[in-house]
C-alpha atoms as a PDB file:
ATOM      1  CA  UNK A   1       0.000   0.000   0.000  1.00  0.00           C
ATOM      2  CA  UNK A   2       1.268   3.269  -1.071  1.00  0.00           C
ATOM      3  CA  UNK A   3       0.646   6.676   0.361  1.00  0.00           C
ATOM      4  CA  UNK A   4      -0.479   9.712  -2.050  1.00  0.00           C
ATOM      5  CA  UNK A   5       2.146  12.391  -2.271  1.00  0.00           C
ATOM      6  CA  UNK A   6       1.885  15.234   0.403  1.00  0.00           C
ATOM      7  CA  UNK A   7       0.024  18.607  -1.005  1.00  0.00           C
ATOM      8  CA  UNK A   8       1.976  21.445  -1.147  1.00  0.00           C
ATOM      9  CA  UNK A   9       0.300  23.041   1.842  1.00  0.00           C
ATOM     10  CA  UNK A  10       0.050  20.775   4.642  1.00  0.00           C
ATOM     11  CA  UNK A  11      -2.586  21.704   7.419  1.00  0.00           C
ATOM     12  CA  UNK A  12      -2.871  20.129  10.464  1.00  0.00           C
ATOM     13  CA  UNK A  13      -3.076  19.568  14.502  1.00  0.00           C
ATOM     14  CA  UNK A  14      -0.244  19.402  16.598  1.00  0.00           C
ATOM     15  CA  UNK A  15       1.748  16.581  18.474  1.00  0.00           C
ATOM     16  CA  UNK A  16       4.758  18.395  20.576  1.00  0.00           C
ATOM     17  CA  UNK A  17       7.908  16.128  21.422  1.00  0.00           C
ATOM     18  CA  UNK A  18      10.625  16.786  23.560  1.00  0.00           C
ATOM     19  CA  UNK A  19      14.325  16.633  22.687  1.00  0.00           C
ATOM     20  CA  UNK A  20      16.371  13.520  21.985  1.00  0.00           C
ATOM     21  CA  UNK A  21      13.331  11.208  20.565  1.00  0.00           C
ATOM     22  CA  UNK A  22      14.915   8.330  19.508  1.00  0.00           C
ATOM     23  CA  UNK A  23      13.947   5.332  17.076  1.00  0.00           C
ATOM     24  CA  UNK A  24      13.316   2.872  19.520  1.00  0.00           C
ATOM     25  CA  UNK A  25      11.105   5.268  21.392  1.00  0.00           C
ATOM     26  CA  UNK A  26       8.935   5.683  17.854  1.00  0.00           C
ATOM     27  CA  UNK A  27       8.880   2.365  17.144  1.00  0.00           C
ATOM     28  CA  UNK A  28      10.425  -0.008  19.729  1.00  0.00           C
ATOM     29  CA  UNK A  29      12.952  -3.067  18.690  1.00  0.00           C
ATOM     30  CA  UNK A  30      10.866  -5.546  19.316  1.00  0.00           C
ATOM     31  CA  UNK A  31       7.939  -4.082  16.775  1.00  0.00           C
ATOM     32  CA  UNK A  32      10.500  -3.042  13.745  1.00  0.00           C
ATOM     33  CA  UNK A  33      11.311  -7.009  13.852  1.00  0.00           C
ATOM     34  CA  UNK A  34       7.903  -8.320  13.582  1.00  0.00           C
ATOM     35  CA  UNK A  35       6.737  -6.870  10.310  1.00  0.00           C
ATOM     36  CA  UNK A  36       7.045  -5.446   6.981  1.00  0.00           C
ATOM     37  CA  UNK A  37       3.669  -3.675   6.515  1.00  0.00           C
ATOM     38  CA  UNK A  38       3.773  -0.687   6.720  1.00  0.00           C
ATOM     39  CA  UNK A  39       0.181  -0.461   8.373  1.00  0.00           C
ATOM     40  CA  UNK A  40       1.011  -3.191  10.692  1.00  0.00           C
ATOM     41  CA  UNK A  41       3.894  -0.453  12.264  1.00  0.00           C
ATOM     42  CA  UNK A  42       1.588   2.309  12.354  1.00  0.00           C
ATOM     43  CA  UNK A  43      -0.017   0.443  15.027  1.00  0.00           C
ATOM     44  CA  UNK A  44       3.188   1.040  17.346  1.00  0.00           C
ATOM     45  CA  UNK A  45       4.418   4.683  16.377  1.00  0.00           C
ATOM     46  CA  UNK A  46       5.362   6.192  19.355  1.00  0.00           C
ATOM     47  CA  UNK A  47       4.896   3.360  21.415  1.00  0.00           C
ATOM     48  CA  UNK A  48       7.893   4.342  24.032  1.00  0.00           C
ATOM     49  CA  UNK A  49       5.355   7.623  25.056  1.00  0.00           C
ATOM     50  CA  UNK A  50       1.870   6.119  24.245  1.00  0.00           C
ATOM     51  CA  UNK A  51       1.080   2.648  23.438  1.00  0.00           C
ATOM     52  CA  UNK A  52      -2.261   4.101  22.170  1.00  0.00           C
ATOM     53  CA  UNK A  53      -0.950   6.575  20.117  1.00  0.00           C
ATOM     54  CA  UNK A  54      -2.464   5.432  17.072  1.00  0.00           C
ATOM     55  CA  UNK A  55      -5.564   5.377  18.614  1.00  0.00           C
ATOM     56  CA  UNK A  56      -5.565   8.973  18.576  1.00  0.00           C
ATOM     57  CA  UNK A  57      -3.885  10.405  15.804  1.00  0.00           C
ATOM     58  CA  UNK A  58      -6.213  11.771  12.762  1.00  0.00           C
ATOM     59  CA  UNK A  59      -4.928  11.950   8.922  1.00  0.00           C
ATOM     60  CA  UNK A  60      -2.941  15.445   8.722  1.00  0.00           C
ATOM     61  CA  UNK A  61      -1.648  15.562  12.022  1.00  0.00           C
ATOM     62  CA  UNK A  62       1.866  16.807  12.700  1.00  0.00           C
ATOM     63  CA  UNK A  63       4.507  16.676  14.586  1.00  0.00           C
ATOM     64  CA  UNK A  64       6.565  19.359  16.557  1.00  0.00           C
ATOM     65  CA  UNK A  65      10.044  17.792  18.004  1.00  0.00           C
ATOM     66  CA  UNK A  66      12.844  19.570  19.637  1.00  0.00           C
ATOM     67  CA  UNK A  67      16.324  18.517  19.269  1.00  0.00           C
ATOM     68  CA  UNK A  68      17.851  14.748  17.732  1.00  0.00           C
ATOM     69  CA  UNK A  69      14.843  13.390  16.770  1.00  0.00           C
ATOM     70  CA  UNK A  70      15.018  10.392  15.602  1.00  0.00           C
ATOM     71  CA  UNK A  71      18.159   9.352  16.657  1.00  0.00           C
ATOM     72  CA  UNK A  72      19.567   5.602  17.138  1.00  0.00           C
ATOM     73  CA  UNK A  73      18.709   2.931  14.489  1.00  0.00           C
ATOM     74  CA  UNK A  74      19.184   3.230  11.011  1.00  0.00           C
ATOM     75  CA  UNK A  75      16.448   1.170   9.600  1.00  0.00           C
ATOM     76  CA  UNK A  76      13.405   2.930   7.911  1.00  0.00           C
ATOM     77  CA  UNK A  77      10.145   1.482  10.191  1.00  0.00           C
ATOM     78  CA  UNK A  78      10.700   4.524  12.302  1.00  0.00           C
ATOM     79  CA  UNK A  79       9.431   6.844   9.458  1.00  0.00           C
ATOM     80  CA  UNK A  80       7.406   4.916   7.772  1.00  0.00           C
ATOM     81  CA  UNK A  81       5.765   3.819  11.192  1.00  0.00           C
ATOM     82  CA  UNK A  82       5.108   7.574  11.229  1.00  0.00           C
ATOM     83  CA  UNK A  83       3.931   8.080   8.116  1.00  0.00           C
ATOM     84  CA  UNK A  84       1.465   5.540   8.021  1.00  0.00           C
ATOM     85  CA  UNK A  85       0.086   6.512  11.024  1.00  0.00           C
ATOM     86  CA  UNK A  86      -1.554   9.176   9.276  1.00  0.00           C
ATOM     87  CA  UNK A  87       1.246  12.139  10.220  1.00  0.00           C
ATOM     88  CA  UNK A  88       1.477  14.206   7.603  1.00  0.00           C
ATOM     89  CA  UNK A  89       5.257  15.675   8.501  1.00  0.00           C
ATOM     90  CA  UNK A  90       7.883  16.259  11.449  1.00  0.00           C
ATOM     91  CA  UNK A  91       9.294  19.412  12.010  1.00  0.00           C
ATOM     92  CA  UNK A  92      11.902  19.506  14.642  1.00  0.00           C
ATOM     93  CA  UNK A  93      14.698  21.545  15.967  1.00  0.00           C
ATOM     94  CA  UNK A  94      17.269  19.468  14.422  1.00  0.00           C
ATOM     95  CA  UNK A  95      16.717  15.966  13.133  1.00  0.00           C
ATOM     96  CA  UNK A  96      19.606  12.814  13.413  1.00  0.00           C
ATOM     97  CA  UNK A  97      20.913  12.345   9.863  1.00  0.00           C
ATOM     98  CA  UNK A  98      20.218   8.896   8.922  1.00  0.00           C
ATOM     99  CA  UNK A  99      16.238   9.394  10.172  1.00  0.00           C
ATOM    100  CA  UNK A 100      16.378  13.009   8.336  1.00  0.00           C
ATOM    101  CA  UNK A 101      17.546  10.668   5.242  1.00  0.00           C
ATOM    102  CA  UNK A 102      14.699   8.282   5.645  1.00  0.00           C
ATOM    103  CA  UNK A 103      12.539  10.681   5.376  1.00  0.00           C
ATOM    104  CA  UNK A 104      13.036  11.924   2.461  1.00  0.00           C
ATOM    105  CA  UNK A 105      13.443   8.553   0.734  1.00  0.00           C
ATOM    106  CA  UNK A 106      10.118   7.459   1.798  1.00  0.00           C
ATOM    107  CA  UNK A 107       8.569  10.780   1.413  1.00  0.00           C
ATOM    108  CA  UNK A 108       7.948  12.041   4.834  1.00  0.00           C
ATOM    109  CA  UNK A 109       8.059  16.066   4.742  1.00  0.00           C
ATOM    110  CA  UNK A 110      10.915  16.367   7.367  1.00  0.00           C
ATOM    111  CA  UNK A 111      11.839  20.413   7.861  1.00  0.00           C
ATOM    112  CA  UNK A 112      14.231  21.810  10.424  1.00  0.00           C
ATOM    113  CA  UNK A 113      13.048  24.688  12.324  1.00  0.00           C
ATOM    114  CA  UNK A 114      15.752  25.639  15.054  1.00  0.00           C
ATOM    115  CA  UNK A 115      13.455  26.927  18.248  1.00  0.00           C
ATOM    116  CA  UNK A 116      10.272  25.816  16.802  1.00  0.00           C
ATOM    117  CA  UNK A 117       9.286  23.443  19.900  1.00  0.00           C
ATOM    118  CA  UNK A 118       9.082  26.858  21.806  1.00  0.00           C
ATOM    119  CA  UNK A 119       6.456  28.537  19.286  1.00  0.00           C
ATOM    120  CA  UNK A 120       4.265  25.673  19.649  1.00  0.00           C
ATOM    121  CA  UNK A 121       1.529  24.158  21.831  1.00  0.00           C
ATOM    122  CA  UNK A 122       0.362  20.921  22.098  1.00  0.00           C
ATOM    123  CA  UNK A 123      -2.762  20.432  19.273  1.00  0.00           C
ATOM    124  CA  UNK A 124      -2.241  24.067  17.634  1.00  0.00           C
ATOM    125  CA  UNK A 125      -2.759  24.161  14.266  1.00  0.00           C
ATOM    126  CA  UNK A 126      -0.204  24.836  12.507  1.00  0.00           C
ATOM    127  CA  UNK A 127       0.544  24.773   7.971  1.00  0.00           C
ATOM    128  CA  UNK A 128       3.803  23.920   6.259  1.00  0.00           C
ATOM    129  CA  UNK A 129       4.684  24.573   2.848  1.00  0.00           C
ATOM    130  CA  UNK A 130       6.499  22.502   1.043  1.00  0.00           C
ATOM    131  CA  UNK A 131       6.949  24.759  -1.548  1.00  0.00           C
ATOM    132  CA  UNK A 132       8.995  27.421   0.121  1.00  0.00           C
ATOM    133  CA  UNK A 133       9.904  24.876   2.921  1.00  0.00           C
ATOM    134  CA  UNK A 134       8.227  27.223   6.141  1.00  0.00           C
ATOM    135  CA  UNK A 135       5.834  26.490   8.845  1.00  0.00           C
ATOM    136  CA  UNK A 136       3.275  29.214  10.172  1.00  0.00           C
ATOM    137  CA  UNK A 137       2.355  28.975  13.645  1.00  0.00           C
ATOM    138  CA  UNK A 138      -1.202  29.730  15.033  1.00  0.00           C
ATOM    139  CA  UNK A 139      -0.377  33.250  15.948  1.00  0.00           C
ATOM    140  CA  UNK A 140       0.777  33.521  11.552  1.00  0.00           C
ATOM    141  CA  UNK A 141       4.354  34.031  12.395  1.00  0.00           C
ATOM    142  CA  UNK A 142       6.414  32.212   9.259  1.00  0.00           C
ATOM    143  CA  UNK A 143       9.307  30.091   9.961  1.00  0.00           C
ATOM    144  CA  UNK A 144      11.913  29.274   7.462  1.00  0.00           C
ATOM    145  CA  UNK A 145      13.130  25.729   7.407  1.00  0.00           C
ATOM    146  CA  UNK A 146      16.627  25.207   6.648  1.00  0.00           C
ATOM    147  CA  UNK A 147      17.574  25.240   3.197  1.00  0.00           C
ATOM    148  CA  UNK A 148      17.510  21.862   1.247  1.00  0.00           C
ATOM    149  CA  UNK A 149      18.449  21.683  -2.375  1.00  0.00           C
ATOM    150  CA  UNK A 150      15.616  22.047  -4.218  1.00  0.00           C
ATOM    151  CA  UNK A 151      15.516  18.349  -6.260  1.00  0.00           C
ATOM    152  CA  UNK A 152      14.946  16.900  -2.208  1.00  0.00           C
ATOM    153  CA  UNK A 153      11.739  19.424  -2.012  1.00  0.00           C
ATOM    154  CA  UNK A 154      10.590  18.015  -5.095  1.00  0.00           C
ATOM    155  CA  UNK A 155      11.455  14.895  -4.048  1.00  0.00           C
ATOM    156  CA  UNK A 156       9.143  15.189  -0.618  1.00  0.00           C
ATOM    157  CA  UNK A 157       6.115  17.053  -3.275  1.00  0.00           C
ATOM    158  CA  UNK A 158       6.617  13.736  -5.149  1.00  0.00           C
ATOM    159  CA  UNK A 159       5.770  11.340  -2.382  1.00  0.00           C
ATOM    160  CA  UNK A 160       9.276  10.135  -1.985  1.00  0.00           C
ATOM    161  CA  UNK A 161      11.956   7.945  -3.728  1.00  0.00           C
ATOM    162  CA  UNK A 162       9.731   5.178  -5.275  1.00  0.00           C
ATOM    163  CA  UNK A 163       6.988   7.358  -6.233  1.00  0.00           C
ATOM    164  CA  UNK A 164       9.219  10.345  -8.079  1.00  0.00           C
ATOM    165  CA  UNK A 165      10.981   6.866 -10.294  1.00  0.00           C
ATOM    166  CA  UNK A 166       7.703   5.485 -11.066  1.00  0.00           C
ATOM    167  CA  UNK A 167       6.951   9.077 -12.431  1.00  0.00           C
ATOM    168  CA  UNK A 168       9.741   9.895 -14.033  1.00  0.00           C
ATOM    169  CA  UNK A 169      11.389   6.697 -15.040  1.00  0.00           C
ATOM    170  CA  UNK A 170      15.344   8.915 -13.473  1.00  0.00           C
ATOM    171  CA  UNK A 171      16.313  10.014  -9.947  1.00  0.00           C
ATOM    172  CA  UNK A 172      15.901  13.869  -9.096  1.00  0.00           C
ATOM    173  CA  UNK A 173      19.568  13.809  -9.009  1.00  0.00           C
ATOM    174  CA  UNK A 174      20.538  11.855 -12.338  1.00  0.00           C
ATOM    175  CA  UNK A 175      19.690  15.620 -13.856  1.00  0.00           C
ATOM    176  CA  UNK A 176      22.459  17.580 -11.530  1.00  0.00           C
ATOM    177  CA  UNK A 177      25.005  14.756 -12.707  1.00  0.00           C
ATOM    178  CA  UNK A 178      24.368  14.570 -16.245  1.00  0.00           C
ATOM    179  CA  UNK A 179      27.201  16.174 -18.545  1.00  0.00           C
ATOM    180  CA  UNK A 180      26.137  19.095 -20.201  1.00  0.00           C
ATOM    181  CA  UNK A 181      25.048  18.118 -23.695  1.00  0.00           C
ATOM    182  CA  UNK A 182      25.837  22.452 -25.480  1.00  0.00           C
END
Protein backbone atom coordinates (compact mmCIF):
# COMPACT_ATOMS: atom_id res chain seq x y z
CA UNK A 1 0.00 0.00 0.00
CA UNK A 2 1.27 3.27 -1.07
CA UNK A 3 0.65 6.68 0.36
CA UNK A 4 -0.48 9.71 -2.05
CA UNK A 5 2.15 12.39 -2.27
CA UNK A 6 1.89 15.23 0.40
CA UNK A 7 0.02 18.61 -1.01
CA UNK A 8 1.98 21.45 -1.15
CA UNK A 9 0.30 23.04 1.84
CA UNK A 10 0.05 20.78 4.64
CA UNK A 11 -2.59 21.70 7.42
CA UNK A 12 -2.87 20.13 10.46
CA UNK A 13 -3.08 19.57 14.50
CA UNK A 14 -0.24 19.40 16.60
CA UNK A 15 1.75 16.58 18.47
CA UNK A 16 4.76 18.39 20.58
CA UNK A 17 7.91 16.13 21.42
CA UNK A 18 10.62 16.79 23.56
CA UNK A 19 14.33 16.63 22.69
CA UNK A 20 16.37 13.52 21.99
CA UNK A 21 13.33 11.21 20.57
CA UNK A 22 14.92 8.33 19.51
CA UNK A 23 13.95 5.33 17.08
CA UNK A 24 13.32 2.87 19.52
CA UNK A 25 11.10 5.27 21.39
CA UNK A 26 8.94 5.68 17.85
CA UNK A 27 8.88 2.36 17.14
CA UNK A 28 10.43 -0.01 19.73
CA UNK A 29 12.95 -3.07 18.69
CA UNK A 30 10.87 -5.55 19.32
CA UNK A 31 7.94 -4.08 16.78
CA UNK A 32 10.50 -3.04 13.75
CA UNK A 33 11.31 -7.01 13.85
CA UNK A 34 7.90 -8.32 13.58
CA UNK A 35 6.74 -6.87 10.31
CA UNK A 36 7.05 -5.45 6.98
CA UNK A 37 3.67 -3.67 6.52
CA UNK A 38 3.77 -0.69 6.72
CA UNK A 39 0.18 -0.46 8.37
CA UNK A 40 1.01 -3.19 10.69
CA UNK A 41 3.89 -0.45 12.26
CA UNK A 42 1.59 2.31 12.35
CA UNK A 43 -0.02 0.44 15.03
CA UNK A 44 3.19 1.04 17.35
CA UNK A 45 4.42 4.68 16.38
CA UNK A 46 5.36 6.19 19.35
CA UNK A 47 4.90 3.36 21.41
CA UNK A 48 7.89 4.34 24.03
CA UNK A 49 5.36 7.62 25.06
CA UNK A 50 1.87 6.12 24.25
CA UNK A 51 1.08 2.65 23.44
CA UNK A 52 -2.26 4.10 22.17
CA UNK A 53 -0.95 6.58 20.12
CA UNK A 54 -2.46 5.43 17.07
CA UNK A 55 -5.56 5.38 18.61
CA UNK A 56 -5.56 8.97 18.58
CA UNK A 57 -3.88 10.41 15.80
CA UNK A 58 -6.21 11.77 12.76
CA UNK A 59 -4.93 11.95 8.92
CA UNK A 60 -2.94 15.44 8.72
CA UNK A 61 -1.65 15.56 12.02
CA UNK A 62 1.87 16.81 12.70
CA UNK A 63 4.51 16.68 14.59
CA UNK A 64 6.56 19.36 16.56
CA UNK A 65 10.04 17.79 18.00
CA UNK A 66 12.84 19.57 19.64
CA UNK A 67 16.32 18.52 19.27
CA UNK A 68 17.85 14.75 17.73
CA UNK A 69 14.84 13.39 16.77
CA UNK A 70 15.02 10.39 15.60
CA UNK A 71 18.16 9.35 16.66
CA UNK A 72 19.57 5.60 17.14
CA UNK A 73 18.71 2.93 14.49
CA UNK A 74 19.18 3.23 11.01
CA UNK A 75 16.45 1.17 9.60
CA UNK A 76 13.41 2.93 7.91
CA UNK A 77 10.15 1.48 10.19
CA UNK A 78 10.70 4.52 12.30
CA UNK A 79 9.43 6.84 9.46
CA UNK A 80 7.41 4.92 7.77
CA UNK A 81 5.77 3.82 11.19
CA UNK A 82 5.11 7.57 11.23
CA UNK A 83 3.93 8.08 8.12
CA UNK A 84 1.46 5.54 8.02
CA UNK A 85 0.09 6.51 11.02
CA UNK A 86 -1.55 9.18 9.28
CA UNK A 87 1.25 12.14 10.22
CA UNK A 88 1.48 14.21 7.60
CA UNK A 89 5.26 15.68 8.50
CA UNK A 90 7.88 16.26 11.45
CA UNK A 91 9.29 19.41 12.01
CA UNK A 92 11.90 19.51 14.64
CA UNK A 93 14.70 21.54 15.97
CA UNK A 94 17.27 19.47 14.42
CA UNK A 95 16.72 15.97 13.13
CA UNK A 96 19.61 12.81 13.41
CA UNK A 97 20.91 12.35 9.86
CA UNK A 98 20.22 8.90 8.92
CA UNK A 99 16.24 9.39 10.17
CA UNK A 100 16.38 13.01 8.34
CA UNK A 101 17.55 10.67 5.24
CA UNK A 102 14.70 8.28 5.65
CA UNK A 103 12.54 10.68 5.38
CA UNK A 104 13.04 11.92 2.46
CA UNK A 105 13.44 8.55 0.73
CA UNK A 106 10.12 7.46 1.80
CA UNK A 107 8.57 10.78 1.41
CA UNK A 108 7.95 12.04 4.83
CA UNK A 109 8.06 16.07 4.74
CA UNK A 110 10.91 16.37 7.37
CA UNK A 111 11.84 20.41 7.86
CA UNK A 112 14.23 21.81 10.42
CA UNK A 113 13.05 24.69 12.32
CA UNK A 114 15.75 25.64 15.05
CA UNK A 115 13.46 26.93 18.25
CA UNK A 116 10.27 25.82 16.80
CA UNK A 117 9.29 23.44 19.90
CA UNK A 118 9.08 26.86 21.81
CA UNK A 119 6.46 28.54 19.29
CA UNK A 120 4.27 25.67 19.65
CA UNK A 121 1.53 24.16 21.83
CA UNK A 122 0.36 20.92 22.10
CA UNK A 123 -2.76 20.43 19.27
CA UNK A 124 -2.24 24.07 17.63
CA UNK A 125 -2.76 24.16 14.27
CA UNK A 126 -0.20 24.84 12.51
CA UNK A 127 0.54 24.77 7.97
CA UNK A 128 3.80 23.92 6.26
CA UNK A 129 4.68 24.57 2.85
CA UNK A 130 6.50 22.50 1.04
CA UNK A 131 6.95 24.76 -1.55
CA UNK A 132 9.00 27.42 0.12
CA UNK A 133 9.90 24.88 2.92
CA UNK A 134 8.23 27.22 6.14
CA UNK A 135 5.83 26.49 8.85
CA UNK A 136 3.28 29.21 10.17
CA UNK A 137 2.35 28.98 13.64
CA UNK A 138 -1.20 29.73 15.03
CA UNK A 139 -0.38 33.25 15.95
CA UNK A 140 0.78 33.52 11.55
CA UNK A 141 4.35 34.03 12.39
CA UNK A 142 6.41 32.21 9.26
CA UNK A 143 9.31 30.09 9.96
CA UNK A 144 11.91 29.27 7.46
CA UNK A 145 13.13 25.73 7.41
CA UNK A 146 16.63 25.21 6.65
CA UNK A 147 17.57 25.24 3.20
CA UNK A 148 17.51 21.86 1.25
CA UNK A 149 18.45 21.68 -2.38
CA UNK A 150 15.62 22.05 -4.22
CA UNK A 151 15.52 18.35 -6.26
CA UNK A 152 14.95 16.90 -2.21
CA UNK A 153 11.74 19.42 -2.01
CA UNK A 154 10.59 18.01 -5.10
CA UNK A 155 11.46 14.89 -4.05
CA UNK A 156 9.14 15.19 -0.62
CA UNK A 157 6.12 17.05 -3.27
CA UNK A 158 6.62 13.74 -5.15
CA UNK A 159 5.77 11.34 -2.38
CA UNK A 160 9.28 10.14 -1.98
CA UNK A 161 11.96 7.94 -3.73
CA UNK A 162 9.73 5.18 -5.27
CA UNK A 163 6.99 7.36 -6.23
CA UNK A 164 9.22 10.34 -8.08
CA UNK A 165 10.98 6.87 -10.29
CA UNK A 166 7.70 5.48 -11.07
CA UNK A 167 6.95 9.08 -12.43
CA UNK A 168 9.74 9.89 -14.03
CA UNK A 169 11.39 6.70 -15.04
CA UNK A 170 15.34 8.91 -13.47
CA UNK A 171 16.31 10.01 -9.95
CA UNK A 172 15.90 13.87 -9.10
CA UNK A 173 19.57 13.81 -9.01
CA UNK A 174 20.54 11.85 -12.34
CA UNK A 175 19.69 15.62 -13.86
CA UNK A 176 22.46 17.58 -11.53
CA UNK A 177 25.01 14.76 -12.71
CA UNK A 178 24.37 14.57 -16.24
CA UNK A 179 27.20 16.17 -18.55
CA UNK A 180 26.14 19.09 -20.20
CA UNK A 181 25.05 18.12 -23.69
CA UNK A 182 25.84 22.45 -25.48
Amino acid sequence: MSLPPPSTIIRGRTWVWPDDVNTDIIIPFRFKARTNDPVEMAKYAMYGFDPEFYKKVKPGDLFVAGRNFGGGSSREQAPVAIKYSGVAAVVAESFARIFYRNSFAIGLPALEVPGISKQVKQFDEISISLQDWSVTTKDGTVYHALKVPEFLRGLMREGGLVNYYKKHKTFPWENLLAPSRT
